[in-house]
PDB file of N, CA and C in Angstrom:
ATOM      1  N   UNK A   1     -30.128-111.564  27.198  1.00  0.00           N
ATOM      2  CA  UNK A   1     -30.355-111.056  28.527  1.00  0.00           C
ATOM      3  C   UNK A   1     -31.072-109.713  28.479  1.00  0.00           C
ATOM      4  N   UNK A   2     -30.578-109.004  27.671  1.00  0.00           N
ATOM      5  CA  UNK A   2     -31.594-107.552  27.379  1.00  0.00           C
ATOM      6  C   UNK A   2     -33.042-107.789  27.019  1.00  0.00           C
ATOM      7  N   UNK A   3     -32.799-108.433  25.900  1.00  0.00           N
ATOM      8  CA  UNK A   3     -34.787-108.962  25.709  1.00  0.00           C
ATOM      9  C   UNK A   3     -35.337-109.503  27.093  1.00  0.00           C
ATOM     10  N   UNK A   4     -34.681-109.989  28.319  1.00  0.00           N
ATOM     11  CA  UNK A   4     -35.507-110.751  29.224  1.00  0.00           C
ATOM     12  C   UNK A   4     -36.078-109.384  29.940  1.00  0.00           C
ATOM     13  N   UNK A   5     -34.998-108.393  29.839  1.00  0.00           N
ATOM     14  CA  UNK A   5     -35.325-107.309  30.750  1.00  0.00           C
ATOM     15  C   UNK A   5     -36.072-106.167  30.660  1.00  0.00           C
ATOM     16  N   UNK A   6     -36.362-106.147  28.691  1.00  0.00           N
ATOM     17  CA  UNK A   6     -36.952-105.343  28.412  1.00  0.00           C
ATOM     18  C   UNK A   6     -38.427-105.818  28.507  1.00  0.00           C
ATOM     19  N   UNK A   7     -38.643-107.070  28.421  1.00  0.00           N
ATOM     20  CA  UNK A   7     -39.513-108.229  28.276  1.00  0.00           C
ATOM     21  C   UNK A   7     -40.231-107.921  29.836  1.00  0.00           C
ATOM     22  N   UNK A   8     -39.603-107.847  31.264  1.00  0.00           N
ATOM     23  CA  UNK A   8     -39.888-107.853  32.344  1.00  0.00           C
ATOM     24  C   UNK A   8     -40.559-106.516  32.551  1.00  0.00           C
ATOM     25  N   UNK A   9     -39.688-105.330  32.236  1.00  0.00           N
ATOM     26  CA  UNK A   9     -39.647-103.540  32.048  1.00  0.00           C
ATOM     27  C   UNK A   9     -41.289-103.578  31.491  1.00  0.00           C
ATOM     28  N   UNK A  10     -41.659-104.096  30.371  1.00  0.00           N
ATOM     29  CA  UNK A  10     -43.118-103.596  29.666  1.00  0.00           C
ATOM     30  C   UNK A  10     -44.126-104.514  30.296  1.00  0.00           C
ATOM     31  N   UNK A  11     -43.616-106.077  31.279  1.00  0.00           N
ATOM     32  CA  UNK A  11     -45.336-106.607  31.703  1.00  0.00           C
ATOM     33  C   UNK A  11     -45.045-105.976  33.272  1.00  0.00           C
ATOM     34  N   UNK A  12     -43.795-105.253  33.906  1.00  0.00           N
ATOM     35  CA  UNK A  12     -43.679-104.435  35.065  1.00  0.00           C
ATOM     36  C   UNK A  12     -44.977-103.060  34.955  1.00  0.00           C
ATOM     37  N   UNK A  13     -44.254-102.672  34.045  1.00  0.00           N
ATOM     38  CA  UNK A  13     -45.405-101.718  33.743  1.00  0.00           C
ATOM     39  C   UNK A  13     -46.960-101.525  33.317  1.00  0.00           C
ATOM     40  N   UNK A  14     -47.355-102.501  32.588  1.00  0.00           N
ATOM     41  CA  UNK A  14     -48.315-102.895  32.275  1.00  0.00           C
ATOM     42  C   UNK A  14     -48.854-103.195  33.328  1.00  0.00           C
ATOM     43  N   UNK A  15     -48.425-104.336  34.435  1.00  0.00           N
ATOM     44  CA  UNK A  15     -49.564-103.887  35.466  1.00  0.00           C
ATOM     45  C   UNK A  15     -49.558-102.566  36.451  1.00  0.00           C
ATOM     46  N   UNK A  16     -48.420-101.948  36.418  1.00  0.00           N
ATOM     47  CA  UNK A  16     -48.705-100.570  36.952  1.00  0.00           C
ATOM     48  C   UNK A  16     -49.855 -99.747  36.376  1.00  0.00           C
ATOM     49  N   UNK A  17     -49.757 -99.891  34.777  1.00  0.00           N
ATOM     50  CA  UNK A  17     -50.604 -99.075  34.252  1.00  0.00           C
ATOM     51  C   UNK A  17     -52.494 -99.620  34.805  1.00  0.00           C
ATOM     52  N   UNK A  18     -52.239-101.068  34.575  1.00  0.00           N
ATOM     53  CA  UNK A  18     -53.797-102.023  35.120  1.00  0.00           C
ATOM     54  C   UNK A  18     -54.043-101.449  36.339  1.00  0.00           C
ATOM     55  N   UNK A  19     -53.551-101.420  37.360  1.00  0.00           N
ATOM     56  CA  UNK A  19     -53.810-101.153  38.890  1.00  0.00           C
ATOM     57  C   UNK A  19     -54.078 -99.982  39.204  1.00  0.00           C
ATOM     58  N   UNK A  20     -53.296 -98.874  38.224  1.00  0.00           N
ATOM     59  CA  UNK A  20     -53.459 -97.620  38.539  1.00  0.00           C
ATOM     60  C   UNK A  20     -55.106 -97.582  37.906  1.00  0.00           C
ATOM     61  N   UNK A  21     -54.884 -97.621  36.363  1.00  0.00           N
ATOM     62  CA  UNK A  21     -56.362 -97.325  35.826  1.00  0.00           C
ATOM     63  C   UNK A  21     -57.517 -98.050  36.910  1.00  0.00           C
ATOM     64  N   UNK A  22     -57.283 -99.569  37.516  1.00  0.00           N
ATOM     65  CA  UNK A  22     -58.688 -99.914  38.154  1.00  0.00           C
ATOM     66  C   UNK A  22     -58.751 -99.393  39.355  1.00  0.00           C
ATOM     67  N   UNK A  23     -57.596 -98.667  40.375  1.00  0.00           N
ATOM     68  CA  UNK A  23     -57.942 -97.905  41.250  1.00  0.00           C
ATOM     69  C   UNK A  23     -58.367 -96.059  41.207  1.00  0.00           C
ATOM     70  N   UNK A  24     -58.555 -95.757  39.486  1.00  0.00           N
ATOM     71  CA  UNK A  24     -58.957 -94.433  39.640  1.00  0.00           C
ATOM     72  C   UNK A  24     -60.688 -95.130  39.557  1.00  0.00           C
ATOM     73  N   UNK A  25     -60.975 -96.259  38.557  1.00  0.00           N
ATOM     74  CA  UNK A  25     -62.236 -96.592  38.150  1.00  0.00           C
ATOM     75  C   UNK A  25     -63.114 -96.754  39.894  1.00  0.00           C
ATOM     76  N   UNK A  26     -61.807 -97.577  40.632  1.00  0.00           N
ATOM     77  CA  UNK A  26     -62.715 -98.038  42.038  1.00  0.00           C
ATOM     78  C   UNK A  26     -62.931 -96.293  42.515  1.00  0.00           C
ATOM     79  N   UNK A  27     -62.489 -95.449  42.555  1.00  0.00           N
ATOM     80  CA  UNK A  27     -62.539 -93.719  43.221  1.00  0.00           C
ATOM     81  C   UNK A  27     -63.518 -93.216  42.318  1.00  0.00           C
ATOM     82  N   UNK A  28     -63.803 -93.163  41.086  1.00  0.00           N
ATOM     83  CA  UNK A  28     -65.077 -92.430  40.735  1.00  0.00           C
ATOM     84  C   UNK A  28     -66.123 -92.151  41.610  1.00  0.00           C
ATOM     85  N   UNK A  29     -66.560 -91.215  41.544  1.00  0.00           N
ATOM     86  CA  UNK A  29     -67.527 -90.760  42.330  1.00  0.00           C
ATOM     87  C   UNK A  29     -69.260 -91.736  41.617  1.00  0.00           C
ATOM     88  N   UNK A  30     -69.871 -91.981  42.148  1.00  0.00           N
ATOM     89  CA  UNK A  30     -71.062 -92.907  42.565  1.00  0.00           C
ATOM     90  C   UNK A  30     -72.352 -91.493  41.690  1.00  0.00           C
ATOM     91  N   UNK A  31     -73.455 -91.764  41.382  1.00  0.00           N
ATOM     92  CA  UNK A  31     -74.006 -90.974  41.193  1.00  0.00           C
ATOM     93  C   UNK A  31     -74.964 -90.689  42.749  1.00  0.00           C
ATOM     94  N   UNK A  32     -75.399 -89.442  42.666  1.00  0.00           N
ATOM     95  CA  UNK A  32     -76.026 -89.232  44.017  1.00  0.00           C
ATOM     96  C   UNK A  32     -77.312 -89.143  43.728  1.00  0.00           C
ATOM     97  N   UNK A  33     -78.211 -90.058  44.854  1.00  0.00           N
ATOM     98  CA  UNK A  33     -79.234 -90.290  45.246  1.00  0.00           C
ATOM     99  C   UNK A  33     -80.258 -89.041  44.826  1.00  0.00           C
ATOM    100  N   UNK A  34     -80.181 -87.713  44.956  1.00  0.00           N
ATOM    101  CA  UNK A  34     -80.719 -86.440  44.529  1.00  0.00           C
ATOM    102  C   UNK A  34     -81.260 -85.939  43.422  1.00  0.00           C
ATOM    103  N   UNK A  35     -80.073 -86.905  42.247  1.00  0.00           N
ATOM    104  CA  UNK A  35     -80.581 -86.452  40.825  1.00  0.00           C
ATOM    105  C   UNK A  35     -81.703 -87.709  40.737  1.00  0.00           C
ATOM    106  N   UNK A  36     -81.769 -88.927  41.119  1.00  0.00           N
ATOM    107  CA  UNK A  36     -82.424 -89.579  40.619  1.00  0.00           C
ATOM    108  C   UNK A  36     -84.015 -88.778  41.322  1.00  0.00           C
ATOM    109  N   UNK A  37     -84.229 -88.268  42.411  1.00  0.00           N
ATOM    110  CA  UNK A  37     -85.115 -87.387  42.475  1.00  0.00           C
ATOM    111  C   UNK A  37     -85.353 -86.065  41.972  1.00  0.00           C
ATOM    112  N   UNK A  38     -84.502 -85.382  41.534  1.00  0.00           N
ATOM    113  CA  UNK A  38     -84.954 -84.112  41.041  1.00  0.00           C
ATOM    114  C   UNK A  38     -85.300 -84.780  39.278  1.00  0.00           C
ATOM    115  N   UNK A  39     -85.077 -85.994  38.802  1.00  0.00           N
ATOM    116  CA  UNK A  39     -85.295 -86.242  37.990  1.00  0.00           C
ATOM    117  C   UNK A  39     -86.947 -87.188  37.494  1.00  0.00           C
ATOM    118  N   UNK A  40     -87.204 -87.564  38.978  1.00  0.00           N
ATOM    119  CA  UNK A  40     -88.326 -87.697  39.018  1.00  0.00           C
ATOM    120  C   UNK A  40     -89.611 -86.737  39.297  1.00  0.00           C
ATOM    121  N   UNK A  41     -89.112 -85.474  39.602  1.00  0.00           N
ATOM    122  CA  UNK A  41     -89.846 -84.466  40.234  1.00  0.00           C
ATOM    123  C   UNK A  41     -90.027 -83.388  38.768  1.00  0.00           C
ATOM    124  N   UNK A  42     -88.828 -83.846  38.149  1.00  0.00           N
ATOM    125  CA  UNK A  42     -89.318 -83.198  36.378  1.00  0.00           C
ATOM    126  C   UNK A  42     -90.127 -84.048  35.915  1.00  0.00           C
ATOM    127  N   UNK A  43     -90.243 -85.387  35.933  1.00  0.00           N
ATOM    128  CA  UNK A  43     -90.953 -86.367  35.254  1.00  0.00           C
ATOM    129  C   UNK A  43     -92.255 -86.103  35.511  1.00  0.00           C
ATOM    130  N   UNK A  44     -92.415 -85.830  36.874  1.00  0.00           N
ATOM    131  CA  UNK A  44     -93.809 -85.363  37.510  1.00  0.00           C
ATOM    132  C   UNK A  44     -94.700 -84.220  37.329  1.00  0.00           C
ATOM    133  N   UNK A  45     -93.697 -82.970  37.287  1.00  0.00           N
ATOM    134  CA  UNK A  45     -94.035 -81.791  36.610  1.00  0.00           C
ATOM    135  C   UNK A  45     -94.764 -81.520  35.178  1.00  0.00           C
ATOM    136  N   UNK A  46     -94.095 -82.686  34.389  1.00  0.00           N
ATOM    137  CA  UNK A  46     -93.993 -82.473  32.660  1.00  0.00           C
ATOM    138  C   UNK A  46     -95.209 -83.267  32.907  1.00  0.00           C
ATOM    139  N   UNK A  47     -96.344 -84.110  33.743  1.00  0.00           N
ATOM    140  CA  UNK A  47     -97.480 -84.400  33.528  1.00  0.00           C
ATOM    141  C   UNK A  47     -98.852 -83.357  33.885  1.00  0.00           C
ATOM    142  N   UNK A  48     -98.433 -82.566  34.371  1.00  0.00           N
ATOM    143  CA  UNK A  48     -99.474 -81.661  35.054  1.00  0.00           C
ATOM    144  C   UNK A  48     -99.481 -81.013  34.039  1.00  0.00           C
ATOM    145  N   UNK A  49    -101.171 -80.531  33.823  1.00  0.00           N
ATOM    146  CA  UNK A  49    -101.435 -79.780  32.633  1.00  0.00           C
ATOM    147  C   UNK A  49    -102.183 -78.414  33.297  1.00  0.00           C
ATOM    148  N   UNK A  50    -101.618 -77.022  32.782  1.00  0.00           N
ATOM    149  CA  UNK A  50    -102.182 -75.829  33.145  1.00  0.00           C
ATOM    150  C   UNK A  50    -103.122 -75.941  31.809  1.00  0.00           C
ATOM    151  N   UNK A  51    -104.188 -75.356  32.124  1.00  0.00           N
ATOM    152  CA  UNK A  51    -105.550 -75.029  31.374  1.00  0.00           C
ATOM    153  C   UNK A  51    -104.834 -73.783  30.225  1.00  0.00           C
ATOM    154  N   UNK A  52    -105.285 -73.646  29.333  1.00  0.00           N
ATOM    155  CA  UNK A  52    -104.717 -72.450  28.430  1.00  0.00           C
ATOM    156  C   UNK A  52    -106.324 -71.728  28.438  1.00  0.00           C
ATOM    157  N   UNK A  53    -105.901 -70.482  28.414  1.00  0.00           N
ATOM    158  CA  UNK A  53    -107.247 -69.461  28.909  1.00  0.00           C
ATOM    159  C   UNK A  53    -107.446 -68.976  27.416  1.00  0.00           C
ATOM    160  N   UNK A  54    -108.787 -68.995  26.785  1.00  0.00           N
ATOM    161  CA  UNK A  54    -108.899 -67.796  25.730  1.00  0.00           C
ATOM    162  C   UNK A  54    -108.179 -66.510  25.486  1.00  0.00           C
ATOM    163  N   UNK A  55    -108.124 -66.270  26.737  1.00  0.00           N
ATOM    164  CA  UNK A  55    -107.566 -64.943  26.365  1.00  0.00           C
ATOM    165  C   UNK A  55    -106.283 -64.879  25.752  1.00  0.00           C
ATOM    166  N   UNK A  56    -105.391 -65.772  26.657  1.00  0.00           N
ATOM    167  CA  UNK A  56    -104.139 -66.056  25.898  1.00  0.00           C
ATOM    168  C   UNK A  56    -103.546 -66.784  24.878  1.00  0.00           C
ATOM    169  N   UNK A  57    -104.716 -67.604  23.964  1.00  0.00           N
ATOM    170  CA  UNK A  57    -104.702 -67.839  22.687  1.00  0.00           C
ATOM    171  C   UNK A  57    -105.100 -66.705  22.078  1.00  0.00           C
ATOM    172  N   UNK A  58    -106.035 -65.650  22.327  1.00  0.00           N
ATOM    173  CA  UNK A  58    -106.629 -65.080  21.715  1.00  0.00           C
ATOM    174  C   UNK A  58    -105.349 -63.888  21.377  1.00  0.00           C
ATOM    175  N   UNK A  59    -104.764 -63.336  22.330  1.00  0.00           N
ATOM    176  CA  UNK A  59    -103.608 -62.307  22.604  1.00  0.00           C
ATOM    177  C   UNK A  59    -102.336 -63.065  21.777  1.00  0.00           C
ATOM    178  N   UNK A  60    -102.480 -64.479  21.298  1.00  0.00           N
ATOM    179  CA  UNK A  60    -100.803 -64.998  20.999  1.00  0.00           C
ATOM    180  C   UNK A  60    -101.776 -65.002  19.167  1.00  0.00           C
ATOM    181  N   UNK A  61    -102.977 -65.127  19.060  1.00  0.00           N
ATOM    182  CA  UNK A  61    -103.217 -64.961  17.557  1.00  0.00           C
ATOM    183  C   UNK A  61    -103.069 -63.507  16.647  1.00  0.00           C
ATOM    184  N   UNK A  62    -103.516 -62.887  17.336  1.00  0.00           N
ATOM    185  CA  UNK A  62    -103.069 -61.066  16.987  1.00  0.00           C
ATOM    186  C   UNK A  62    -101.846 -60.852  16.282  1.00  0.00           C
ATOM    187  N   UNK A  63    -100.781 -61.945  17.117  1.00  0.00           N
ATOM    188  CA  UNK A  63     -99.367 -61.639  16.767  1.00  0.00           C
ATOM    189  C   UNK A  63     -99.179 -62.096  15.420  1.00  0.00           C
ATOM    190  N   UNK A  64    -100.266 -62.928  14.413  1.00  0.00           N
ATOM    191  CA  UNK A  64     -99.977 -63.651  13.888  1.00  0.00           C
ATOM    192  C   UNK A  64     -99.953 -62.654  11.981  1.00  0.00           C
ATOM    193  N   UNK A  65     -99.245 -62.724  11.256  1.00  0.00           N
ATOM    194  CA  UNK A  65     -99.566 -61.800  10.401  1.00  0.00           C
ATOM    195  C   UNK A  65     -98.756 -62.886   8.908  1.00  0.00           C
ATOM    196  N   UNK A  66     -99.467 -62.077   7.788  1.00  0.00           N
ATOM    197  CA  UNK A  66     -99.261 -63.463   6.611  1.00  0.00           C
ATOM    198  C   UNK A  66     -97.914 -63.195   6.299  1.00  0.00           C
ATOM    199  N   UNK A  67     -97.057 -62.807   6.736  1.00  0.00           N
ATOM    200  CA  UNK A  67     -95.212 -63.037   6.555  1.00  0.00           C
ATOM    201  C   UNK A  67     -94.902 -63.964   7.159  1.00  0.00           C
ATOM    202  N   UNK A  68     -95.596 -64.582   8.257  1.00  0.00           N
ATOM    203  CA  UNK A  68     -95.176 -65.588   9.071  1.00  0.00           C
ATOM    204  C   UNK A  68     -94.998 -67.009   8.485  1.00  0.00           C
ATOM    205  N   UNK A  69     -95.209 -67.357   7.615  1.00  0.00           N
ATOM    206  CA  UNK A  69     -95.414 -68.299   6.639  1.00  0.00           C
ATOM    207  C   UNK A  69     -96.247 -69.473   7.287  1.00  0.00           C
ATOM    208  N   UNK A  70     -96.996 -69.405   7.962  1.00  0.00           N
ATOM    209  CA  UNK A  70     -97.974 -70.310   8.387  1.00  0.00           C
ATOM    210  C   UNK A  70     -99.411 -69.526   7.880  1.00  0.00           C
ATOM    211  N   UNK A  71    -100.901 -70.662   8.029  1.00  0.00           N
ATOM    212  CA  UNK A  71    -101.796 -69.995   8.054  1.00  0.00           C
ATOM    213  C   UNK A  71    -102.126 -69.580   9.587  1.00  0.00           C
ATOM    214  N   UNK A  72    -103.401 -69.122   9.191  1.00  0.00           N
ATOM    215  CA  UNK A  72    -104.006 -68.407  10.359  1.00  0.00           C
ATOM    216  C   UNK A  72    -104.460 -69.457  11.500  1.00  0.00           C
ATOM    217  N   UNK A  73    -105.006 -70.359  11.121  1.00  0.00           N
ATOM    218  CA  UNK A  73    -105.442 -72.140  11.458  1.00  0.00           C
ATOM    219  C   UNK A  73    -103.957 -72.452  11.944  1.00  0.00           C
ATOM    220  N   UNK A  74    -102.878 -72.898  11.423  1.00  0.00           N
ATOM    221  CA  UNK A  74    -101.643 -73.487  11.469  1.00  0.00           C
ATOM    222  C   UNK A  74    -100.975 -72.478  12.878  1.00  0.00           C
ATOM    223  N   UNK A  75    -101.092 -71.471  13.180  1.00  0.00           N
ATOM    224  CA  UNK A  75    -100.724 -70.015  14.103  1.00  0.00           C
ATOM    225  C   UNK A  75    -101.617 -70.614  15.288  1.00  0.00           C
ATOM    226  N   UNK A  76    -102.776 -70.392  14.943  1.00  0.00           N
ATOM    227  CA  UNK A  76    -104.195 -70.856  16.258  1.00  0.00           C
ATOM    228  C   UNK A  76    -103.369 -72.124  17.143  1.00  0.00           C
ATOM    229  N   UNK A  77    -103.445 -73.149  16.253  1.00  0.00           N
ATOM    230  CA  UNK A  77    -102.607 -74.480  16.509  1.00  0.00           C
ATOM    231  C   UNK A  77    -101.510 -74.596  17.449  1.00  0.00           C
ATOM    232  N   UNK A  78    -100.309 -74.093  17.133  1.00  0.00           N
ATOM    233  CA  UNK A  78     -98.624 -73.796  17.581  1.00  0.00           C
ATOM    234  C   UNK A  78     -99.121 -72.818  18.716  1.00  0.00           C
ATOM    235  N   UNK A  79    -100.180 -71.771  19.022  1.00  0.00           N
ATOM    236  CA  UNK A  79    -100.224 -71.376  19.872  1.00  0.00           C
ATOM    237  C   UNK A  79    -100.755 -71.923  20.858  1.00  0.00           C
ATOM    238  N   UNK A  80    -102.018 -72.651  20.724  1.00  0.00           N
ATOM    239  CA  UNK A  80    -102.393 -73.597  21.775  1.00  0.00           C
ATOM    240  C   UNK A  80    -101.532 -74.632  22.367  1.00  0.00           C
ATOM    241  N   UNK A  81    -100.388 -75.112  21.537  1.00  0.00           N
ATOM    242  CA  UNK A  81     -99.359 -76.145  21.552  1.00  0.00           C
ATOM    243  C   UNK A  81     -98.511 -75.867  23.197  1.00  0.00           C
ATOM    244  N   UNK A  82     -98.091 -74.183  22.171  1.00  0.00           N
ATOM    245  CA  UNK A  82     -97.106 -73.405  23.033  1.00  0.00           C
ATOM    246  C   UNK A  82     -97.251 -73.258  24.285  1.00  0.00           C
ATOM    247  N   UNK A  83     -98.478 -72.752  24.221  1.00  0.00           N
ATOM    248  CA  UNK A  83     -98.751 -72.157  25.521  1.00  0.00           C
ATOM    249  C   UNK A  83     -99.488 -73.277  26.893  1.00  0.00           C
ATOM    250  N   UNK A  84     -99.212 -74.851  26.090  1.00  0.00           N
ATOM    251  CA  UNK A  84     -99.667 -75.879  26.905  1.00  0.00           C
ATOM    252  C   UNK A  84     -98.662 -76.337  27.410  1.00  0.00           C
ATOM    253  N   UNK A  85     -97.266 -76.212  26.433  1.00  0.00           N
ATOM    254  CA  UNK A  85     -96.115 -76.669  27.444  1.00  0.00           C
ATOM    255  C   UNK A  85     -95.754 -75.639  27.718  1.00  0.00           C
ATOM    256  N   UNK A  86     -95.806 -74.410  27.344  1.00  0.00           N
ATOM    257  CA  UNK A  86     -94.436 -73.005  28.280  1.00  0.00           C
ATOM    258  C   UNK A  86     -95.711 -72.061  28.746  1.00  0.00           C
ATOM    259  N   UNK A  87     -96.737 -72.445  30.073  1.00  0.00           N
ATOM    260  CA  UNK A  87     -97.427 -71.509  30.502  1.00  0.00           C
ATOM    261  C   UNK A  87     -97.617 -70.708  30.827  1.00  0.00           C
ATOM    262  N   UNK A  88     -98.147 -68.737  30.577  1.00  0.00           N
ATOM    263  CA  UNK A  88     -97.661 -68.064  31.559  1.00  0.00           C
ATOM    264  C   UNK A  88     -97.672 -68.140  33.115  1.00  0.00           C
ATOM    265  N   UNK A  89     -97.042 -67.628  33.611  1.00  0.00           N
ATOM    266  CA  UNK A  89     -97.381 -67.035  35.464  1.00  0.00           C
ATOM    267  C   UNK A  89     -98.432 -66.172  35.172  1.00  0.00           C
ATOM    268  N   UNK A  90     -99.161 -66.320  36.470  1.00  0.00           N
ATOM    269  CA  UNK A  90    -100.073 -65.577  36.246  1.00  0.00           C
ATOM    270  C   UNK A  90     -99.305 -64.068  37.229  1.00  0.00           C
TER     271      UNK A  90
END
């Protein structure tokens, strides 16, 4: 008679535990409509290309000196790179 009850006690609970867990899963919050746009509005951004000006390759090569362990060519390069994805403001 104890095994029937302990037997009853753990599938009692077991679906307490089922019902509870699938009614926190049904309450999750939904993702909102907003990110899927601000995520398209980065997607959009990261295609537009600002022009890189001489001057500011020319001003980011200066910086460049032979401790840097690149060459002078390899510096020219990473700066044009740089300054195509992280543009200044003017």
């Amino acid at each position: 008679m104890r095994l029937a009850h302990y037997i009853s006690g753990i599938a009692i609970g077991a679906v307490v535990l089922v019902s509870t867990v699938a009614g926190t899963l049904a309450q999750a919050p939904q993702p909102k409509q907003g990110a899927d746009d601000e995520a398209e509005e980065i997607l959009r951004d990261s295609e537009k290309s600002d022009p890189v000006t001489p001057d500011e390759v020319a001003a980011c090569i200066k910086q460049w000196g032979p401790q840097s362990q690149m060459t002078k060519d390899e510096w020219a390069q990473s700066c044009r790179s740089t300054l195509q994805y992280f543009p200044e403001d003017p």
